[in-house]
N, C-alpha and C. Protein backbone atom coordinates (compact mmCIF):
# COMPACT_ATOMS: atom_id res chain seq x y z
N UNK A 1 37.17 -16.69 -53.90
CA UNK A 1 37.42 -18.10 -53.84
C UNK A 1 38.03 -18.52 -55.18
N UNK A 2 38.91 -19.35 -55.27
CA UNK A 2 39.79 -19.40 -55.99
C UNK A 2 39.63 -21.64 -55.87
N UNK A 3 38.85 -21.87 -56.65
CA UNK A 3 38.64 -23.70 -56.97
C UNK A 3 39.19 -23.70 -58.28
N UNK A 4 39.90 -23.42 -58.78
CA UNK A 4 40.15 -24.23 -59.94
C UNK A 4 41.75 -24.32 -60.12
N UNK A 5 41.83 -25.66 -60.42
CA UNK A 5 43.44 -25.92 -60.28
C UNK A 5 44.25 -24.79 -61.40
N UNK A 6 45.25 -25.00 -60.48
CA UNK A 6 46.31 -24.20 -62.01
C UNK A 6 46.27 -24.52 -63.06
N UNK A 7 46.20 -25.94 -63.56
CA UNK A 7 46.60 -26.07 -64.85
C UNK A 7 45.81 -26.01 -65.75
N UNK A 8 44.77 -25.85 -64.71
CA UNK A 8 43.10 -26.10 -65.92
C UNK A 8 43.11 -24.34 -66.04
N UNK A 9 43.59 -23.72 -65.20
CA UNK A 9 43.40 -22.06 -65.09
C UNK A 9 44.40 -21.63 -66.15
N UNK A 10 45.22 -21.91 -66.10
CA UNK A 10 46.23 -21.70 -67.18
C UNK A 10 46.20 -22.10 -68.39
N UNK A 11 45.38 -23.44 -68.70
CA UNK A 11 44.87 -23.57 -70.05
C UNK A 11 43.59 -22.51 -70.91
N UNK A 12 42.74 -22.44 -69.95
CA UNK A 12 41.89 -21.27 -70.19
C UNK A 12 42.34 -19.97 -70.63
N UNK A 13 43.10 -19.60 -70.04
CA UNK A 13 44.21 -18.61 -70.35
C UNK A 13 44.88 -18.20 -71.29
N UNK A 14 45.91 -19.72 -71.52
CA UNK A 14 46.22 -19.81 -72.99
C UNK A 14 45.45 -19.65 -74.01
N UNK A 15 44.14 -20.25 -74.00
CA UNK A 15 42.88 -20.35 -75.42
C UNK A 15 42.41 -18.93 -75.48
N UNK A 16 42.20 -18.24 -73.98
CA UNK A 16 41.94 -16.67 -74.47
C UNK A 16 42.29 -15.73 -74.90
N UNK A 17 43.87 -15.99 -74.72
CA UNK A 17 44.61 -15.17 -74.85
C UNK A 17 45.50 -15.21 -76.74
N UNK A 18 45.49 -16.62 -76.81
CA UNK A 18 45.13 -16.97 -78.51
C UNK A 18 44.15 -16.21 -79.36
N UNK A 19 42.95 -15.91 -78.84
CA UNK A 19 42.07 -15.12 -79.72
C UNK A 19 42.43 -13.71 -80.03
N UNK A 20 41.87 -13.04 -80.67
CA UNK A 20 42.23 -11.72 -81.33
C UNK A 20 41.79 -10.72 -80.15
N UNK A 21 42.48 -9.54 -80.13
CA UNK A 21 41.50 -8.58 -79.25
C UNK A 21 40.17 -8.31 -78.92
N UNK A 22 40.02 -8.34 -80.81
CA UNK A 22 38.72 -7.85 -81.35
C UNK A 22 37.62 -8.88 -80.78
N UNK A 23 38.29 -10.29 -80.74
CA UNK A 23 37.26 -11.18 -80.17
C UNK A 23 36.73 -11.14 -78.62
N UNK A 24 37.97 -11.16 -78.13
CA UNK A 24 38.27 -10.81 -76.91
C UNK A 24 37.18 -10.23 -76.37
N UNK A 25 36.87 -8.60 -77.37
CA UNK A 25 36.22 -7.21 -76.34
C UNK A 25 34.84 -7.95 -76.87
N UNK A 26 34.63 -8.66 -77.90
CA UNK A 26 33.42 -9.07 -78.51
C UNK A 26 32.77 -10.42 -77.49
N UNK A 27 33.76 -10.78 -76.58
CA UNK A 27 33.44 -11.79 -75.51
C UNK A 27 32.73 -10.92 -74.09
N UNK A 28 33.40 -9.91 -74.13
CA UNK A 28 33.10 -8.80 -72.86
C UNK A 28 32.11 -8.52 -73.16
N UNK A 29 31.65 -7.71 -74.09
CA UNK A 29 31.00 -7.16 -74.42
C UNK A 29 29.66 -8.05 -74.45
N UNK A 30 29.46 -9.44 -74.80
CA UNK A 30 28.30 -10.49 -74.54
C UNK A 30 28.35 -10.44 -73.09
N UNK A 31 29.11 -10.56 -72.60
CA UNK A 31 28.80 -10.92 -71.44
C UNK A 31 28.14 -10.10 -70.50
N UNK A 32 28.76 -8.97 -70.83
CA UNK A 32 27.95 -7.75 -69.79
C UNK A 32 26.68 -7.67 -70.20
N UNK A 33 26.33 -7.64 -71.68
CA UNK A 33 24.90 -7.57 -71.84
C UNK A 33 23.98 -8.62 -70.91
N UNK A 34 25.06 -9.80 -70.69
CA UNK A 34 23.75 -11.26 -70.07
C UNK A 34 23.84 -10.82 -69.08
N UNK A 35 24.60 -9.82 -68.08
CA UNK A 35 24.42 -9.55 -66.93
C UNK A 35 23.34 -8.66 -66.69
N UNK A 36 23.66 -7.68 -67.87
CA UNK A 36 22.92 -6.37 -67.61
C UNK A 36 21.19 -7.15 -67.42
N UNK A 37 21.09 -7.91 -68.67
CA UNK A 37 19.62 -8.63 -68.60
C UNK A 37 19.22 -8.80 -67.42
N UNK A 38 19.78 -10.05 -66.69
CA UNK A 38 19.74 -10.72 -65.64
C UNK A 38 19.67 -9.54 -64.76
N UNK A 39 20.25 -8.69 -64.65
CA UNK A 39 19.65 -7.42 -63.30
C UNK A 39 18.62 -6.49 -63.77
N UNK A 40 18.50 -6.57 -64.81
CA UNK A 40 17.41 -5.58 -65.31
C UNK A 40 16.05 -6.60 -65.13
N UNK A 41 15.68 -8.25 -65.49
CA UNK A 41 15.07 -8.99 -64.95
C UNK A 41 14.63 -8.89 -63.43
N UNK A 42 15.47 -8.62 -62.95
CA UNK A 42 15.38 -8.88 -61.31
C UNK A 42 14.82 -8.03 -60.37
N UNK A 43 14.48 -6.72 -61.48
CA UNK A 43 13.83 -5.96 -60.83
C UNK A 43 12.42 -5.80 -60.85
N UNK A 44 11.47 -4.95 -59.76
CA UNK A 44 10.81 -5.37 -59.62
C UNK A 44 10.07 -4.55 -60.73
N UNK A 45 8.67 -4.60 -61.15
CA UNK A 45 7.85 -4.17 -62.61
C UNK A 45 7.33 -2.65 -62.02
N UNK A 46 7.40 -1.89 -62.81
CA UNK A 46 6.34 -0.31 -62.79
C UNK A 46 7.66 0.63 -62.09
N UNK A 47 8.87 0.37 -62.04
CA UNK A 47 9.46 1.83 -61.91
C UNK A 47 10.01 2.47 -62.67
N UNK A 48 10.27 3.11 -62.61
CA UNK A 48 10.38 4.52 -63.75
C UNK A 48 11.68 4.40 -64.39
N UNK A 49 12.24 4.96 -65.70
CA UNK A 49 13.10 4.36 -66.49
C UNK A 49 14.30 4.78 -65.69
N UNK A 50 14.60 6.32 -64.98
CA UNK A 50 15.43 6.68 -64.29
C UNK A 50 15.46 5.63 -63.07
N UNK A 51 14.46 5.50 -62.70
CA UNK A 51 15.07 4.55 -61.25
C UNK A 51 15.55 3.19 -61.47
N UNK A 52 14.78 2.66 -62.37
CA UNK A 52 15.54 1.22 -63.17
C UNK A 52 17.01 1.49 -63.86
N UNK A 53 17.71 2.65 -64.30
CA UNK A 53 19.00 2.96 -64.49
C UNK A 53 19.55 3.17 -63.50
N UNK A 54 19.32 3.87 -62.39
CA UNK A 54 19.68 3.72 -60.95
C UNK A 54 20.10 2.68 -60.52
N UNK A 55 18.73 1.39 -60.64
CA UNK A 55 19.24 0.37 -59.60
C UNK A 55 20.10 -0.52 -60.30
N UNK A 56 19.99 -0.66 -61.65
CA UNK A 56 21.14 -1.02 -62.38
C UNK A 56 22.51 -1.22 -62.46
N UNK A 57 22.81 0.62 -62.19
CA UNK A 57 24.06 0.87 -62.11
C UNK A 57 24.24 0.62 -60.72
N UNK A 58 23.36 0.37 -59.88
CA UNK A 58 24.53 0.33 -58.37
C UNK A 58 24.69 -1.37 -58.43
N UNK A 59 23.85 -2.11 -58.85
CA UNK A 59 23.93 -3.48 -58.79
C UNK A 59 24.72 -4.21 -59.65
N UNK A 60 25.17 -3.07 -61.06
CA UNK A 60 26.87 -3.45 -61.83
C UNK A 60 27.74 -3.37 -61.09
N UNK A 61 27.92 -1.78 -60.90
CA UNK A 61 28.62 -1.24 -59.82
C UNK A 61 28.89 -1.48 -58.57
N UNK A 62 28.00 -1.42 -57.97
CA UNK A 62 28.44 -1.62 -56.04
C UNK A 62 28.33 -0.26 -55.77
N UNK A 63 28.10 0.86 -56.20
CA UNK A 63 28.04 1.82 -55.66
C UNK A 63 26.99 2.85 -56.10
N UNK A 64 26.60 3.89 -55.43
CA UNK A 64 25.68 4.52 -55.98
C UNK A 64 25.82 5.65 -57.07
N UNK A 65 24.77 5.95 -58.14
CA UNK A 65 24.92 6.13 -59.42
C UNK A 65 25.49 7.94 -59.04
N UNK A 66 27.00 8.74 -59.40
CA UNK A 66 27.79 9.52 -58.88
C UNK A 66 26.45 10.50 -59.35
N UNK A 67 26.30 12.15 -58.17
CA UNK A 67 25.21 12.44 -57.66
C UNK A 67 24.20 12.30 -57.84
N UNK A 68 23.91 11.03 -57.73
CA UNK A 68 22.46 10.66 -57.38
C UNK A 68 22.05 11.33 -55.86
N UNK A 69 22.80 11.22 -55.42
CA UNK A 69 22.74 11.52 -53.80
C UNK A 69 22.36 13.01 -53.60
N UNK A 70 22.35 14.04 -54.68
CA UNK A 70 21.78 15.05 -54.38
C UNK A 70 20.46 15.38 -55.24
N UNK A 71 19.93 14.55 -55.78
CA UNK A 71 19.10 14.39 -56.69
C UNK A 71 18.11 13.93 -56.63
N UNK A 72 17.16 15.03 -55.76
CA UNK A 72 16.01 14.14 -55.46
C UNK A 72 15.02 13.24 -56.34
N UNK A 73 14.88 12.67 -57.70
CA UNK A 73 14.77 12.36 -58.38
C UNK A 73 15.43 10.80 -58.40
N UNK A 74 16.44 10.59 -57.83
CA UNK A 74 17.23 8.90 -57.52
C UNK A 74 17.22 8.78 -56.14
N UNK A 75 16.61 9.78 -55.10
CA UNK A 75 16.53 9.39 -53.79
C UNK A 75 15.60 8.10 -53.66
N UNK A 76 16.31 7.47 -52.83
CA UNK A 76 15.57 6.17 -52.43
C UNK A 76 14.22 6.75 -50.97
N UNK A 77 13.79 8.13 -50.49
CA UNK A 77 13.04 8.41 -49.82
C UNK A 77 12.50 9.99 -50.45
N UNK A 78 11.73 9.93 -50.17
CA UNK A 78 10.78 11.54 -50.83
C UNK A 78 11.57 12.46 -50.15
N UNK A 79 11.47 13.81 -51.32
CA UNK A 79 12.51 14.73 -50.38
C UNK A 79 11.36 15.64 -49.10
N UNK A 80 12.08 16.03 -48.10
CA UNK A 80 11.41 16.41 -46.97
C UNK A 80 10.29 17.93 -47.72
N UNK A 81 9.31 17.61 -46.93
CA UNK A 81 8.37 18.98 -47.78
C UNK A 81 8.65 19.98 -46.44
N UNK A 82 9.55 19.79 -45.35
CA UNK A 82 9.37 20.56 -44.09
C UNK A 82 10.09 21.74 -44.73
């Protein structure tokens, strides 16, 4: 979704693009941390540091943390004892 007029989008733009790189990555770089918080908050209390990096990365991401999927250790179900 796309609400904000052009010209106000394009002023934003201009002011960011005025700043230095260095500021720039120093803007990214805050920001992901308030995210990272905010999902690391959201989870629920007592799981294990690996599975809290797990659910982390899929909830930055969108996808699941690359082989986790063979790893019984980030399986989201116990591995079969059959």
């Amino acid at each position: 979704m796309i609400d904000t007029p052009p010209e106000i989008a394009e002023m934003v733009r201009t002011r960011l693009m005025a700043r230095s790189g260095a500021e720039r990555l120093r803007m990214r770089v805050e920001m992901f941390e308030v995210a990272r918080r905010m999902v690391l908050a959201s989870l629920p209390p007592g799981l294990s540091d690996m599975e809290r990096k797990r659910q982390l990365y899929e909830r930055i991401y969108g996808a699941p943390l690359p082989g986790s999927e063979s790893k019984p250790h980030f399986s989201h179900t116990p591995p079969s004892t059959a």
